[in-house]
C-alpha atoms as a PDB file:
ATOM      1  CA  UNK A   1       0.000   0.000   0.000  1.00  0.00           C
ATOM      2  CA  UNK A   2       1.284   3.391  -0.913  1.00  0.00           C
ATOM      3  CA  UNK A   3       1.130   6.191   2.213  1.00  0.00           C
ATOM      4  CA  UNK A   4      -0.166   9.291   1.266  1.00  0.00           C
ATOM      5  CA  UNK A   5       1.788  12.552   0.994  1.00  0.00           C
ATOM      6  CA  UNK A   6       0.260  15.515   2.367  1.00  0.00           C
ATOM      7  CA  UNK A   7      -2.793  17.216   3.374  1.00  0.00           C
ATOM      8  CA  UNK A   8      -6.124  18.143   1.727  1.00  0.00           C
ATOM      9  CA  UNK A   9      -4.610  21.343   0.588  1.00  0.00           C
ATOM     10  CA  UNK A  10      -1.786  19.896  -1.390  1.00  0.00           C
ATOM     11  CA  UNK A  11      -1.096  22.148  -4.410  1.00  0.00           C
ATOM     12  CA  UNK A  12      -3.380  24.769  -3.883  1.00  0.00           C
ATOM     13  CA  UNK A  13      -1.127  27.379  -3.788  1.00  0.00           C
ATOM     14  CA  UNK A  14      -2.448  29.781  -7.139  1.00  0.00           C
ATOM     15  CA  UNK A  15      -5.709  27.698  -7.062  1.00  0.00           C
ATOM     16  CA  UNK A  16      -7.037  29.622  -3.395  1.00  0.00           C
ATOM     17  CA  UNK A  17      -5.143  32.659  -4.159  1.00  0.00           C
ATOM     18  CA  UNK A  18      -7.089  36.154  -4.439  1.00  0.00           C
ATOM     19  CA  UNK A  19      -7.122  38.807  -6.319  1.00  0.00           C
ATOM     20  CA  UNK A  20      -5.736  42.384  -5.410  1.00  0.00           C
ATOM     21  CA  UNK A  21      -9.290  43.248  -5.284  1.00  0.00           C
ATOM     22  CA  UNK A  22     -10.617  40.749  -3.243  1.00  0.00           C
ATOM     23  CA  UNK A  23      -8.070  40.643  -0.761  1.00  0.00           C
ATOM     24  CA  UNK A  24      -8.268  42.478   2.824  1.00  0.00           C
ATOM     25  CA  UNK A  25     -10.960  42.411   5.477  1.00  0.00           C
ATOM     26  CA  UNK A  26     -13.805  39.870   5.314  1.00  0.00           C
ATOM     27  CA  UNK A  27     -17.229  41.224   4.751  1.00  0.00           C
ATOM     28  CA  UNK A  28     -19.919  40.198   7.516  1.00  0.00           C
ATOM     29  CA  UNK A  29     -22.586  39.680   4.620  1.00  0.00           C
ATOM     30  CA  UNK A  30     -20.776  37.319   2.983  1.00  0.00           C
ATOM     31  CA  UNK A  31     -20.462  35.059   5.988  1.00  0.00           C
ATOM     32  CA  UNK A  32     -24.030  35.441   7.320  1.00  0.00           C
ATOM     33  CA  UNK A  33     -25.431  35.076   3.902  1.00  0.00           C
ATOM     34  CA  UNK A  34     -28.256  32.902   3.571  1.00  0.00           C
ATOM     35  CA  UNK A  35     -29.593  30.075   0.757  1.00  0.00           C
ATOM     36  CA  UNK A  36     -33.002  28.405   0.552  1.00  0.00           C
ATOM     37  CA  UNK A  37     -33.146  25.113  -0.649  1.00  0.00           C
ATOM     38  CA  UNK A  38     -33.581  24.604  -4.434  1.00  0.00           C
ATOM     39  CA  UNK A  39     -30.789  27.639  -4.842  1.00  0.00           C
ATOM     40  CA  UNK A  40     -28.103  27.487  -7.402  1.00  0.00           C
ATOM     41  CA  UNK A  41     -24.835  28.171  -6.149  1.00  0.00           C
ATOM     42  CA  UNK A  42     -21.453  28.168  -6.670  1.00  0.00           C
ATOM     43  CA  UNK A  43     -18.043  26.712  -5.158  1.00  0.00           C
ATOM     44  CA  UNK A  44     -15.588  28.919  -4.364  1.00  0.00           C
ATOM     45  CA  UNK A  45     -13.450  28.326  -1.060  1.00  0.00           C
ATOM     46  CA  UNK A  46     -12.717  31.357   0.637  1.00  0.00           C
ATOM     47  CA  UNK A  47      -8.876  31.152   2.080  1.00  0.00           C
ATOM     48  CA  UNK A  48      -9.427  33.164   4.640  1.00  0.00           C
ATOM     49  CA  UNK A  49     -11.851  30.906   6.668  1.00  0.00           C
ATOM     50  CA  UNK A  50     -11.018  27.144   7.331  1.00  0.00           C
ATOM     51  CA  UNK A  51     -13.859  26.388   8.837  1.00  0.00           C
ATOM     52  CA  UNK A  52     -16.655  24.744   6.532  1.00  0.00           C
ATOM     53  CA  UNK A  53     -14.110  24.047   3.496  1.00  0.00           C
ATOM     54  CA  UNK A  54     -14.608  21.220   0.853  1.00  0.00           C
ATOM     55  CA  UNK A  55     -12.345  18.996  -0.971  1.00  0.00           C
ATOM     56  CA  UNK A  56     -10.471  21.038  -3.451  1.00  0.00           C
ATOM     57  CA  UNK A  57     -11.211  19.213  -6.381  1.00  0.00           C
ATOM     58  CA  UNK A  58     -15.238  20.445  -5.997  1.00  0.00           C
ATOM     59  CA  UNK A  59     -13.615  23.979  -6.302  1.00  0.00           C
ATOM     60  CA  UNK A  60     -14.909  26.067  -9.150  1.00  0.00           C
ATOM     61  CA  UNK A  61     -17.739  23.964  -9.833  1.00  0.00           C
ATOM     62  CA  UNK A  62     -21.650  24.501  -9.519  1.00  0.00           C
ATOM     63  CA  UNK A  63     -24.678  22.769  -7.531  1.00  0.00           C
ATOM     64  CA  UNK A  64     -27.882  23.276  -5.621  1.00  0.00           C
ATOM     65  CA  UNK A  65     -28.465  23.697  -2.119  1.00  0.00           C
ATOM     66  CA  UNK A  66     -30.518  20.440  -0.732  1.00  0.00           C
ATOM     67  CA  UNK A  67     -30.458  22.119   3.156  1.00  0.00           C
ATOM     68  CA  UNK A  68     -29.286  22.851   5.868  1.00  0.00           C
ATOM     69  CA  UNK A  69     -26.665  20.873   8.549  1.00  0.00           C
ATOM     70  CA  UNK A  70     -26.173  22.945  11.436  1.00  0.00           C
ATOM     71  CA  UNK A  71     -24.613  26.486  10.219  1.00  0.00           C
ATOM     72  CA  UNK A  72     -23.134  25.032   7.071  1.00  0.00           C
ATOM     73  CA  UNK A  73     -25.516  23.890   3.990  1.00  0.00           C
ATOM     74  CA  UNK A  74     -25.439  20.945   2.264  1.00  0.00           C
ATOM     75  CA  UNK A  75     -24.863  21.205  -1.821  1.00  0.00           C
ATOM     76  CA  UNK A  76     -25.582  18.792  -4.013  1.00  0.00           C
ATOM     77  CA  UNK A  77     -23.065  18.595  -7.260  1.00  0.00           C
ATOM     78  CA  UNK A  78     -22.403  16.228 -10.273  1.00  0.00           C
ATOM     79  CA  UNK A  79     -18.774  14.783 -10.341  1.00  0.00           C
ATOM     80  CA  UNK A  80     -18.410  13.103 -13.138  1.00  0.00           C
ATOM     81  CA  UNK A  81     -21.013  10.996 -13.361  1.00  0.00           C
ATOM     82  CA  UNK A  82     -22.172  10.417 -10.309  1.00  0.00           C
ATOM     83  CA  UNK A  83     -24.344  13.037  -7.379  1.00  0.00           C
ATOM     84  CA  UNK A  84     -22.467  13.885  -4.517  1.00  0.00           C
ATOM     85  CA  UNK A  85     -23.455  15.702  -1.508  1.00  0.00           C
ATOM     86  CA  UNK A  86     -20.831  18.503  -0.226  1.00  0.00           C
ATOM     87  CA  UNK A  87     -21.205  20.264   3.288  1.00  0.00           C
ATOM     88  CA  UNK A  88     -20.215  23.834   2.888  1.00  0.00           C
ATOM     89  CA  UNK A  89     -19.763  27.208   5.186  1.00  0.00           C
ATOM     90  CA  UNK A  90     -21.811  29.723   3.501  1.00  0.00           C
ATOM     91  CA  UNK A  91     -18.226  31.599   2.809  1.00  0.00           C
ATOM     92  CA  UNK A  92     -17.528  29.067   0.535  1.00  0.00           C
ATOM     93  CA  UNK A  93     -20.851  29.598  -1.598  1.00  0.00           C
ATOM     94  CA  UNK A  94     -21.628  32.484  -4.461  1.00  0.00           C
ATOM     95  CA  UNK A  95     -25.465  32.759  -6.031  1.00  0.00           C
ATOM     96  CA  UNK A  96     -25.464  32.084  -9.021  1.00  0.00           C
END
């Protein structure tokens, strides 16, 4: 069996990255935003907050909100071809 090298944010280093823009203080609205189920969203992880974070292969992609776990939401998404269910901090989530 092979051991695994590293952590879930193994070569990540441009992928997370921010813009000049979007760098700087994090807006309260952003992280008390709020989804209904049904909502398109989409997957961007925030690198300022750990808290909430998905795997960062999900990252860029698009799904809808099936509810709510707690403060985070739960997303469905296609990968591939098969449905998988993603929790997420609201951070981490854009309307689309």
């Amino acid at each position: 069996m092979v051991k695994r090298i590293g952590t879930t944010q193994r070569k990540t280093r441009y992928k997370f990255k921010l813009s000049l823009r979007e760098k700087g203080k994090l807006s309260l609205s952003k992280y008390f935003q709020e989804f209904s189920s049904g909502d398109a969203v989409g997957l961007k992880i925030s690198p300022r907050v750990t808290k909430g974070r998905f795997h960062s292969r999900f990252h860029g992609l698009s799904g809808v909100v099936k509810g709510k776990k707690g403060e985070c939401y739960e997303v469905k998404i296609k990968d591939g071809d098969k449905q998988k269910t993603v929790c997420v901090h609201p951070i981490h989530l854009k309307r689309l």
